[in-house]
Protein backbone atom coordinates (compact mmCIF):
# COMPACT_ATOMS: atom_id res chain seq x y z
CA UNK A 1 85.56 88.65 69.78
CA UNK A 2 88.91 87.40 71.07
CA UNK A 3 90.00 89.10 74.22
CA UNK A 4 93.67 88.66 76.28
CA UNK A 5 93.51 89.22 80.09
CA UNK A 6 96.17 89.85 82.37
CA UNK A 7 94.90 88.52 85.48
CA UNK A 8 97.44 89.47 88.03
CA UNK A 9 99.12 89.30 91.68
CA UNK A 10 98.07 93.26 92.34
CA UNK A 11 96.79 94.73 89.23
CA UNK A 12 94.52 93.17 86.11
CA UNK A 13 93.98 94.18 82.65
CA UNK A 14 92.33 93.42 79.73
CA UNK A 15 92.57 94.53 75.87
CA UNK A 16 91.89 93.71 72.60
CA UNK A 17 93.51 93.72 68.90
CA UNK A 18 91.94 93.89 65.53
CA UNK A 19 95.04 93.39 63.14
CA UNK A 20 96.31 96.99 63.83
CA UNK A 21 95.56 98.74 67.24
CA UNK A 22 95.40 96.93 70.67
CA UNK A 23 92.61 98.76 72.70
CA UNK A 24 92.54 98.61 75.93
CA UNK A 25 89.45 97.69 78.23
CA UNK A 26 87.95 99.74 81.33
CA UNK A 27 87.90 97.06 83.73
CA UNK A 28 87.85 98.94 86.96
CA UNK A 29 85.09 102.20 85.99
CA UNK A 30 85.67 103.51 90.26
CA UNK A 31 89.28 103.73 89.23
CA UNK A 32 91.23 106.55 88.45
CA UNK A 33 93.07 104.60 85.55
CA UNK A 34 89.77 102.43 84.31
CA UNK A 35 91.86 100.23 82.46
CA UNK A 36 93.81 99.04 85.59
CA UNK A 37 92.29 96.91 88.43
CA UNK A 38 93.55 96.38 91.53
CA UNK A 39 93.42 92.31 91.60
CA UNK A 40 90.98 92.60 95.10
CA UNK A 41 87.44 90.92 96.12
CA UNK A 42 84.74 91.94 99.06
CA UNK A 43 82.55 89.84 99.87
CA UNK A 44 79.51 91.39 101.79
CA UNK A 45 78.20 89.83 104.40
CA UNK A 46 75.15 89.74 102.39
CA UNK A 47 77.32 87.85 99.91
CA UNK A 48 77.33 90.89 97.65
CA UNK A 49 81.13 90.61 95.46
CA UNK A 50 83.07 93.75 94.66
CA UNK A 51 85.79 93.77 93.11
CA UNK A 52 89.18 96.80 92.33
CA UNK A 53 88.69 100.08 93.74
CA UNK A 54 85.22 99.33 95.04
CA UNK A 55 86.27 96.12 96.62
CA UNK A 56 88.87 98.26 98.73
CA UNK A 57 86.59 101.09 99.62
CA UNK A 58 84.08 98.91 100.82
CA UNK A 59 86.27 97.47 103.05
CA UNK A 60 87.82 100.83 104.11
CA UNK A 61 84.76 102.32 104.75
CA UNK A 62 83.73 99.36 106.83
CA UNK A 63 86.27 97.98 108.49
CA UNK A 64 89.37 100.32 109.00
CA UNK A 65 89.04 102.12 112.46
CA UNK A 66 86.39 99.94 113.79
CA UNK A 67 87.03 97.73 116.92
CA UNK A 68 86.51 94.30 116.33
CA UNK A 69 83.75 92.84 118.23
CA UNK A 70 83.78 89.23 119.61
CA UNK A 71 80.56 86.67 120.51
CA UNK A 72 79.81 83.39 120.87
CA UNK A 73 77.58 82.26 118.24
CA UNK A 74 75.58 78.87 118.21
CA UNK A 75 76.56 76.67 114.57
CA UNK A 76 74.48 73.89 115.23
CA UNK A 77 74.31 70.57 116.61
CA UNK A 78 76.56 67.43 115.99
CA UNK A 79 76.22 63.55 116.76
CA UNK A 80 79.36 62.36 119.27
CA UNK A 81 79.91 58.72 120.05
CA UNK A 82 81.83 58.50 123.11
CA UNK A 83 82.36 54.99 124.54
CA UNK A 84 80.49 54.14 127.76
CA UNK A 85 78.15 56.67 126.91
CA UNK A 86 76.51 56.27 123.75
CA UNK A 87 75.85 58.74 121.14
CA UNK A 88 75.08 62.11 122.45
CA UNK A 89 74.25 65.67 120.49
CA UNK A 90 76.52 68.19 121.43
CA UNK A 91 75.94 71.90 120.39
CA UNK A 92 78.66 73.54 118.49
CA UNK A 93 79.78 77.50 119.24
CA UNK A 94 82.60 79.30 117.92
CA UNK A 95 83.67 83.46 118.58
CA UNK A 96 83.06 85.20 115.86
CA UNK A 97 83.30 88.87 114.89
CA UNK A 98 79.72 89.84 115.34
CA UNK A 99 79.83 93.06 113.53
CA UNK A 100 82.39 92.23 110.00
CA UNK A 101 80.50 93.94 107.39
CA UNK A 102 82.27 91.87 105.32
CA UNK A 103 85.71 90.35 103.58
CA UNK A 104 88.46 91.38 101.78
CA UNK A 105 90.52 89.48 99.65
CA UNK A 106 94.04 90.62 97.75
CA UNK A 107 97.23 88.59 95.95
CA UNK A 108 94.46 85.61 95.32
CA UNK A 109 97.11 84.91 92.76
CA UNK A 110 99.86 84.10 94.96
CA UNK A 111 97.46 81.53 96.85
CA UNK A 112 97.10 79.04 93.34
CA UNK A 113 100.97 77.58 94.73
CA UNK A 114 99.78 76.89 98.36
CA UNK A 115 98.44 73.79 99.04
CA UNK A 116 97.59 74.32 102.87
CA UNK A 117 95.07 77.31 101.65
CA UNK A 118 91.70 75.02 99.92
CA UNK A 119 89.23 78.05 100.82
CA UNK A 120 88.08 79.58 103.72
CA UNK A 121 84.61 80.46 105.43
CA UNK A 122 82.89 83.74 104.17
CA UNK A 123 80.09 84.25 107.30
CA UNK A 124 79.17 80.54 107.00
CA UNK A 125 79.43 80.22 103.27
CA UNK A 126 82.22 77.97 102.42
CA UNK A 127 84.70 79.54 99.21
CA UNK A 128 87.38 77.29 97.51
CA UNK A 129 90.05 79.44 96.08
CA UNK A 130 89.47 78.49 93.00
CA UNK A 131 85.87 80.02 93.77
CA UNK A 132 86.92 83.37 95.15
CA UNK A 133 88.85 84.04 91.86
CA UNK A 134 86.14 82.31 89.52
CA UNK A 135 83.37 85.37 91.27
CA UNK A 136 86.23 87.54 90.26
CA UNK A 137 86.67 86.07 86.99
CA UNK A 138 82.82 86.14 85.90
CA UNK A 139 82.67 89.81 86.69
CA UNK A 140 85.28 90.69 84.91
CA UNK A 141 84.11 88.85 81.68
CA UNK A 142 80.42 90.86 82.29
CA UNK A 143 82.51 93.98 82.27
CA UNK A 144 84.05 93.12 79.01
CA UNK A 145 81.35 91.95 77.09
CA UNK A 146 79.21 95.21 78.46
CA UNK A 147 82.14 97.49 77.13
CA UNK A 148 82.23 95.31 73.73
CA UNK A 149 78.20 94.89 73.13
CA UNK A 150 79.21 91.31 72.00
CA UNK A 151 79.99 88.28 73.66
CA UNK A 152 83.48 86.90 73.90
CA UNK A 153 84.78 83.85 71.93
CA UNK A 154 87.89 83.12 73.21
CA UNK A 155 90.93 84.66 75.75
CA UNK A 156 94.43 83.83 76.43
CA UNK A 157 95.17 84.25 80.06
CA UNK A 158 98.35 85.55 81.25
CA UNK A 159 99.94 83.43 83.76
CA UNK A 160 103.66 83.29 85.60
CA UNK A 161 106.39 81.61 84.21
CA UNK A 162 106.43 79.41 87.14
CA UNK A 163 103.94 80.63 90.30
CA UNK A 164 106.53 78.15 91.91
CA UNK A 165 110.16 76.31 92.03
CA UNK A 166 108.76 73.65 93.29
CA UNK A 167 106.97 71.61 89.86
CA UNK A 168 104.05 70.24 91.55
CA UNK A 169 103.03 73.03 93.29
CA UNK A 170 103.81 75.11 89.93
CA UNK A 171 101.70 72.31 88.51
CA UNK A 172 98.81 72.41 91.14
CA UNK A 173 98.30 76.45 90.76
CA UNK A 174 97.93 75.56 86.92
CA UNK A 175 95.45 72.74 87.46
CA UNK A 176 93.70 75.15 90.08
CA UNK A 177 93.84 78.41 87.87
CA UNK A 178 92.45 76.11 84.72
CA UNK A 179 89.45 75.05 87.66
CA UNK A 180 88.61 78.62 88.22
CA UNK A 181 88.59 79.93 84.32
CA UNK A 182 86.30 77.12 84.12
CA UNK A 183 83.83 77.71 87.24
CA UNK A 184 84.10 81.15 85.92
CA UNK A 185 82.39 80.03 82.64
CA UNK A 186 85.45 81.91 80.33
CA UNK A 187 84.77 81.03 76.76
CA UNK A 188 87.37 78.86 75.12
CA UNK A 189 90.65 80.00 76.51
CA UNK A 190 94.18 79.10 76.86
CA UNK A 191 97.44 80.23 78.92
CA UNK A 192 100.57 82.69 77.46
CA UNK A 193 103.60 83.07 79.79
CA UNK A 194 103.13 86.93 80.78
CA UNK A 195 106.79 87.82 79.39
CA UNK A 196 105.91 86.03 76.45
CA UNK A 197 102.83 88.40 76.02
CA UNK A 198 105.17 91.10 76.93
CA UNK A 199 107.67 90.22 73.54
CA UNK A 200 104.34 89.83 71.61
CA UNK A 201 103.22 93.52 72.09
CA UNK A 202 106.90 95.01 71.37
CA UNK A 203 107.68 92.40 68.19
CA UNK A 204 104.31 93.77 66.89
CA UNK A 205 106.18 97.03 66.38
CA UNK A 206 110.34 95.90 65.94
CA UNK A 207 112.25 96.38 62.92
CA UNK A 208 114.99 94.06 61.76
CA UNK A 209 116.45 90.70 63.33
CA UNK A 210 117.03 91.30 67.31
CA UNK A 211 117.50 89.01 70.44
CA UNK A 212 115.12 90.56 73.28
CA UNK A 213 114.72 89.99 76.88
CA UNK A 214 111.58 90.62 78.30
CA UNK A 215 112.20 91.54 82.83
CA UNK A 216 108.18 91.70 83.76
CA UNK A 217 108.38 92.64 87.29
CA UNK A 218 104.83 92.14 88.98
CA UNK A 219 102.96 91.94 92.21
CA UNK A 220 103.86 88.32 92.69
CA UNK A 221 106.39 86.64 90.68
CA UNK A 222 109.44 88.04 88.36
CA UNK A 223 109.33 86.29 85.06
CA UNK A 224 112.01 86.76 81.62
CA UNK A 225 111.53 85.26 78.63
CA UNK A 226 114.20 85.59 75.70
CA UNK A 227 113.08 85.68 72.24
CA UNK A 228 114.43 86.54 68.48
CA UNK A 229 112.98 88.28 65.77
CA UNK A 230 113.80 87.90 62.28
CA UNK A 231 113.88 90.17 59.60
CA UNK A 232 110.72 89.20 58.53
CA UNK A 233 109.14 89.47 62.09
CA UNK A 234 109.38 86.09 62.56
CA UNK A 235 109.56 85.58 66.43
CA UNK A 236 110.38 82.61 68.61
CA UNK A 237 110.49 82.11 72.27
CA UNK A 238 113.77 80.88 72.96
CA UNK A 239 113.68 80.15 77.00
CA UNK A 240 111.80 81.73 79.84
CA UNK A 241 112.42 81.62 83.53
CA UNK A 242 110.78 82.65 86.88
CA UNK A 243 110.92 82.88 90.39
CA UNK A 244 108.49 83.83 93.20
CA UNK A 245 109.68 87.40 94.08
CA UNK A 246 107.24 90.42 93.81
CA UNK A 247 106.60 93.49 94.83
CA UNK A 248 104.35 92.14 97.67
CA UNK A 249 107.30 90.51 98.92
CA UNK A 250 109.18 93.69 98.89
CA UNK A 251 106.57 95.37 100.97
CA UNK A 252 107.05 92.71 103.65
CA UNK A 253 110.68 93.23 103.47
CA UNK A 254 110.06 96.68 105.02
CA UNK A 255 107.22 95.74 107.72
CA UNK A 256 109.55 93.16 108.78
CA UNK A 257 113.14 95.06 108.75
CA UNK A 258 112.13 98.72 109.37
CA UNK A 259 108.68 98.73 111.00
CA UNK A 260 108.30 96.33 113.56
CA UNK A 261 109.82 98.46 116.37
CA UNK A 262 107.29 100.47 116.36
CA UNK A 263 104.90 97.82 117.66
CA UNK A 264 106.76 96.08 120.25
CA UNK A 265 109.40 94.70 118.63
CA UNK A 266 112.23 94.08 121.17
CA UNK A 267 109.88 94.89 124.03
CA UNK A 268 110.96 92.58 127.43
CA UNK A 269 108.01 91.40 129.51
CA UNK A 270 107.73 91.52 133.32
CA UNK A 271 110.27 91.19 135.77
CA UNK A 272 112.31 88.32 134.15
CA UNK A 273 112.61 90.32 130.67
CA UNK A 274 111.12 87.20 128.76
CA UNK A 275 111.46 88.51 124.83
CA UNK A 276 108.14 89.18 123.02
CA UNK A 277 106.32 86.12 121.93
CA UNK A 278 108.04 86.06 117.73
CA UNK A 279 104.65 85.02 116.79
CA UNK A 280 102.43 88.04 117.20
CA UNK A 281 105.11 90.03 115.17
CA UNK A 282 105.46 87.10 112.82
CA UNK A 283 101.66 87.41 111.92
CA UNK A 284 102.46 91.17 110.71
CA UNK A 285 104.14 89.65 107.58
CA UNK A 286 101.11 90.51 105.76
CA UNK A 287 98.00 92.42 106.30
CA UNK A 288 95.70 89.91 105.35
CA UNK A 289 97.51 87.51 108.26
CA UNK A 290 97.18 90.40 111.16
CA UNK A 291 93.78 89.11 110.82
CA UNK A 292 94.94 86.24 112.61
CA UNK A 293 96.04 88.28 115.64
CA UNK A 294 92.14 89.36 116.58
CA UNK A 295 91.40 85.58 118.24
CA UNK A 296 91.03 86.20 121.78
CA UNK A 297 93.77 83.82 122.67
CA UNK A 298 96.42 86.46 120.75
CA UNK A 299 94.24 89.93 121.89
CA UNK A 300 94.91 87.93 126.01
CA UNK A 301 98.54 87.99 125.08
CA UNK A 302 98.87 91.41 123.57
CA UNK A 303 97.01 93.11 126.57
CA UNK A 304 99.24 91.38 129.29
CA UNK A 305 102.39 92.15 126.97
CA UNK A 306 101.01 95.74 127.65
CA UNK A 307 100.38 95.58 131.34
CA UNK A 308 103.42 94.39 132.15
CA UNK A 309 105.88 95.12 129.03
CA UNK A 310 109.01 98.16 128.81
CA UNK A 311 107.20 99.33 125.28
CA UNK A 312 103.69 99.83 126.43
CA UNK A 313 102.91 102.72 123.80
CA UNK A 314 104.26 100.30 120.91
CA UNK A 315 102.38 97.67 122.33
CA UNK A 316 98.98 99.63 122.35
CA UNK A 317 100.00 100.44 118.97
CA UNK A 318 100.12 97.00 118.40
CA UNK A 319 96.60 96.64 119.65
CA UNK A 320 95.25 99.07 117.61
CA UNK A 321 96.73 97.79 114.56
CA UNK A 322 95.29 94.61 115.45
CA UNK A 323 91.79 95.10 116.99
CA UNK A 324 90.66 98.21 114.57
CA UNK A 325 91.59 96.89 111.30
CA UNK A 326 94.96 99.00 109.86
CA UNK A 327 97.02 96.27 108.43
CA UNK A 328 95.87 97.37 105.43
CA UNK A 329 96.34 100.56 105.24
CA UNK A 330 99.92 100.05 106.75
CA UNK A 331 100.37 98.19 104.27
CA UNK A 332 99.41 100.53 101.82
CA UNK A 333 101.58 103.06 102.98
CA UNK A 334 104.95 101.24 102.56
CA UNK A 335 103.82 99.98 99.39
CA UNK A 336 104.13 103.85 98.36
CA UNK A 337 106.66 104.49 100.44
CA UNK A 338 108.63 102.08 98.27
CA UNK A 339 107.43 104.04 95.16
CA UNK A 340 108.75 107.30 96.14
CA UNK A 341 112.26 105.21 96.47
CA UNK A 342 112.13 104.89 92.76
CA UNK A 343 112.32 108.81 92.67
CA UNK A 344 114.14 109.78 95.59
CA UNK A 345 116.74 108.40 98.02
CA UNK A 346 114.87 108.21 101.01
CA UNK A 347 111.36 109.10 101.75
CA UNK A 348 109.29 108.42 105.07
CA UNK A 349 106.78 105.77 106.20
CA UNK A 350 104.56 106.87 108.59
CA UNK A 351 100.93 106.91 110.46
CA UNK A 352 99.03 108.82 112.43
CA UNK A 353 95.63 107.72 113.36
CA UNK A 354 94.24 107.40 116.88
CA UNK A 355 96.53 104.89 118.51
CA UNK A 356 99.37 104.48 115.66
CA UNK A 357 101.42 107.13 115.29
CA UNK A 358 105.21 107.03 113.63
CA UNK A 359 107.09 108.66 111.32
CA UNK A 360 110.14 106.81 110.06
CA UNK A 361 112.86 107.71 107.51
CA UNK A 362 113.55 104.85 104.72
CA UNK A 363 116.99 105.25 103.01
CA UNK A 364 116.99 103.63 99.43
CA UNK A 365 120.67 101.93 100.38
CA UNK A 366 118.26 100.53 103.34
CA UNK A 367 115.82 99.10 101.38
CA UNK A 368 118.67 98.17 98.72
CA UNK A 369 120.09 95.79 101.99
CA UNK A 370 116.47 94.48 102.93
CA UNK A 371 116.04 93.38 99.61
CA UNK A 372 119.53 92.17 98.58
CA UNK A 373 118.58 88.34 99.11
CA UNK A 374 115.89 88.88 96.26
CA UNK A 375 118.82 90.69 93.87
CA UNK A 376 120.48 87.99 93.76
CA UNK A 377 117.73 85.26 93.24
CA UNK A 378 116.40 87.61 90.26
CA UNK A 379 120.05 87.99 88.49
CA UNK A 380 120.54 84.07 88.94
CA UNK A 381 117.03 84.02 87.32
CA UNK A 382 117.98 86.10 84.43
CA UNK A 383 121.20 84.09 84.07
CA UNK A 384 119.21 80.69 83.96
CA UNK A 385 117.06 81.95 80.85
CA UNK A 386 120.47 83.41 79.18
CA UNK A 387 121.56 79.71 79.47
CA UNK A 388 118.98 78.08 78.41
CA UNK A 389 118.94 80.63 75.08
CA UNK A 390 122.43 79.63 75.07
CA UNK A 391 122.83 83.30 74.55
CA UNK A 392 125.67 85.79 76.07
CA UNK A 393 124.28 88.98 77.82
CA UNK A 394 126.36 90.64 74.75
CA UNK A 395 123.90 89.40 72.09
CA UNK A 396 120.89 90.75 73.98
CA UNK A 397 119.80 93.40 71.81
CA UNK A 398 116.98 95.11 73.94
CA UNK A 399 116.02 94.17 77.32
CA UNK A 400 112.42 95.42 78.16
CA UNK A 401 110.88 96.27 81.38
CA UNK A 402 107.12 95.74 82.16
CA UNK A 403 105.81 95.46 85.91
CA UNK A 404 105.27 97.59 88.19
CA UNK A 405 108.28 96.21 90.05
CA UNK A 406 110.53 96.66 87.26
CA UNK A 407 110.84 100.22 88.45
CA UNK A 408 112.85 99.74 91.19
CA UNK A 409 115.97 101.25 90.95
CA UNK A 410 117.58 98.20 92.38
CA UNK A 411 116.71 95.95 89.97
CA UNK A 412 117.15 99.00 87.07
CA UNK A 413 120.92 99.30 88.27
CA UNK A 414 121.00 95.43 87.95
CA UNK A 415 119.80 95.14 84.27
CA UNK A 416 122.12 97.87 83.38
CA UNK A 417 125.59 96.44 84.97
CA UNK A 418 124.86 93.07 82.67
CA UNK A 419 123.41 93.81 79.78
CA UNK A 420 124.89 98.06 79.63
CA UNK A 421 122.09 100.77 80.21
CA UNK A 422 121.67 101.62 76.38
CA UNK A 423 120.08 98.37 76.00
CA UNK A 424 116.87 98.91 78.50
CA UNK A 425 113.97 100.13 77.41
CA UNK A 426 110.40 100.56 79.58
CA UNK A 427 106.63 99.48 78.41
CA UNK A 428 103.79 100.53 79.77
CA UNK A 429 104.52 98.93 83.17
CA UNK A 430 100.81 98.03 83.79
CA UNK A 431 99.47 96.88 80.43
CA UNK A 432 102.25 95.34 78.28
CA UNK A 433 101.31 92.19 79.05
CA UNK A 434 96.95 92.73 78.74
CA UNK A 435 98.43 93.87 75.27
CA UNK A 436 100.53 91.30 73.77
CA UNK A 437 97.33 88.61 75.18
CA UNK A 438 95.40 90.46 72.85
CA UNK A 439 97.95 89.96 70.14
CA UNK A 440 98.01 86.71 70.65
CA UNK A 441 94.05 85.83 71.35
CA UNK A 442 93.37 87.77 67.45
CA UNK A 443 95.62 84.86 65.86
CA UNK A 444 93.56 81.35 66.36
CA UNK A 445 96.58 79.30 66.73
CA UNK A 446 97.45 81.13 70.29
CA UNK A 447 94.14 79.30 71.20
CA UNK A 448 94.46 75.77 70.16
């Protein structure tokens, strides 16, 4: 049994085709949509793995609301020559968090491009990255095989267009994504471009000769791939393109330009007014980096920025965030924030939990702004893969959105000014791609 899997930045899928229907798989059973899975891993400190919807409620239940608590642990001895004095044992100690019940991981994807993150230490276990997605890999492939009551033969992999500009780093997070399949222990498998898939699952079902362009929006990285289909249903992939913008990077775009005020952000410190150290707030460009905030040196900081700063309720805030674990969840409340945009023209972000609370209005024209940068690098994008079609946005036929980002009314308004609104039409936002994998892993010569 061939399978295609849409391993992605924030959500994963999986289906399967037998020459007429694609099926789709229940990855994610805790889920309230089994065949989507949130794209997360806990690691217990057991070493227990979770992964989707009982990755995050592990963490949720453990972590969110409880105050971090620090210790100096002993990590063993090590041999130091010094000269004049010999060779001399010297015991090693680091502060730990001496209660984490565990880890949580998220956007593992996004990591394959950056070559300063090699792994990282899971309560003295040491994980590559290509082993964090590999335990995240091999569960998956157990869940299939369970739901199928056969083993798999073979899966084509969904993977960006480019995870990068750069080419070696695109390169590297191919080489590192191929490592992890592999540690895994996939069966014989090989990579589609995920707009490719995309084409795949809506040629399966066109009529007549057409010029498409796939616009699959994800968690991580936009990708467009233009293809024609003959009258016999002939298709070829005439370009694809890609950039790095998600709807991750949209979420930061709010922390960052609405939501920092409300923990300390302009806040003046003692008598001299000395601005806010930019790094605390800088951390706060993702949850998993607020982290990063809970070393002692950084907590030392943020409790004399509160002792002697003009915001001291924003800096407790701040605290809080920090020491009791809410990045996450503020993190998961602008991410739906920015899904009411798609509905309405402004909506709120807020909290209220013991220590953070805020209520905020978010305009869609203000989130339009925040995001304009990322407009234009996604219509120079689609302009690139025109080019290299050596098409006109007058022969596109049908432009198709898949993604989850692809809702956005930004980038909706965008597709209809060049190509005219007639043209667009929506997949299933979440799946396209898991199905046209499985279109392709049921012919042998996607596998080769």
């Amino acid at each position: 049994m061939r399978v295609g899997l849409d391993f992605g930045t924030t959500n994963s899928s999986a289906a399967v085709y037998d020459g007429t229907r694609v099926r789709l798989l229940k990855l994610d059973p805790a889920n309230s949509a089994p065949s989507i899975m949130r794209s997360t891993l806990f690691i217990s400190r057991e070493g227990v793995p979770f992964i989707g919807r009982a990755a995050i409620n592990k963490f949720t239940e453990g972590n969110v609301g409880r105050e971090i608590e620090y210790e100096w642990r002993y990590l063993g001895d090590q041999e130091v020559t010094l000269a004049e004095v010999g060779t001399v044992v010297q015991a090693l100690y680091a502060v730990v968090d001496a209660n984490a019940p565990g880890r949580l991981f998220q956007s593992l994807k996004s990591h394959l491009r950056d070559s300063s993150f090699t792994g990282t230490d899971v309560f003295g276990t040491r994980y590559t990255l290509e082993t964090l997605i590999a335990v995240v890999l091999r569960i998956v492939l157990g869940r299939i095989e369970d739901e199928l009551g056969q083993p798999v033969t073979g899966m084509v992999l969904g993977r960006p267009v480019h995870y990068s500009t750069d080419p070696k780093l695109d390169e590297l997070a191919i080489a590192r994504m191929r490592r992890a399949a592999e540690e895994a222990g996939l069966p014989p498998f090989s990579f589609l471009p995920e707009p490719t898939a995309a084409a795949l699952s809506y040629a399966a079902t066109a009529r007549g000769e057409q010029n498409v362009l796939v616009f699959d929006f994800g968690g991580g990285t936009l990708d467009v791939t233009v293809m024609r289909i003959d009258e016999t249903g002939r298709r070829d992939v005439l370009a694809t393109d890609g950039v790095p913008i998600g709807g991750d990077l949209m979420d930061r775009r709010v922390v960052m330009g609405k939501v920092l005020p409300h923990f300390g952000e302009g806040a003046t410190l003692g008598p001299r007014k000395m601005p806010l150290p930019a790094a605390l707030l800088d951390h706060l460009s993702e949850w998993q980096t607020i982290v990063d905030l809970t070393q002692p040196r950084y907590l030392s900081i943020i409790d004399e920025a509160i002792r002697v700063g003009d915001k001291p309720a924003e800096l407790r805030a701040l605290r809080t965030l920090v020491r009791e674990n809410y990045g996450l969840p503020l993190y998961e409340e602008v991410e739906r924030a920015k899904v009411r945009l798609s509905d309405a023209p402004r909506t709120t972000v807020s909290m209220n939990v013991p220590g953070i609370v805020f209520s905020d209005t978010l305009e869609r024209w203000d989130f339009e702004r925040l995001i304009g940068p990322d407009v234009r690098e996604v219509g120079a994008c689609i302009d690139r893969a025109l080019a290299g079609a050596g098409l006109a946005p007058a022969d596109i036929d049908v432009v198709l959105r898949t993604g989850g980002s692809s809702r956005i009314p930004r980038f909706v308004r965008l597709l209809s000014e060049k190509f005219g609104a007639d043209k667009l039409q929506e997949m299933d936002v979440f799946t396209g791609v898991a199905s046209g994998l499985a279109i392709a892993a049921a012919d042998p010569r996607w596998l080769a």
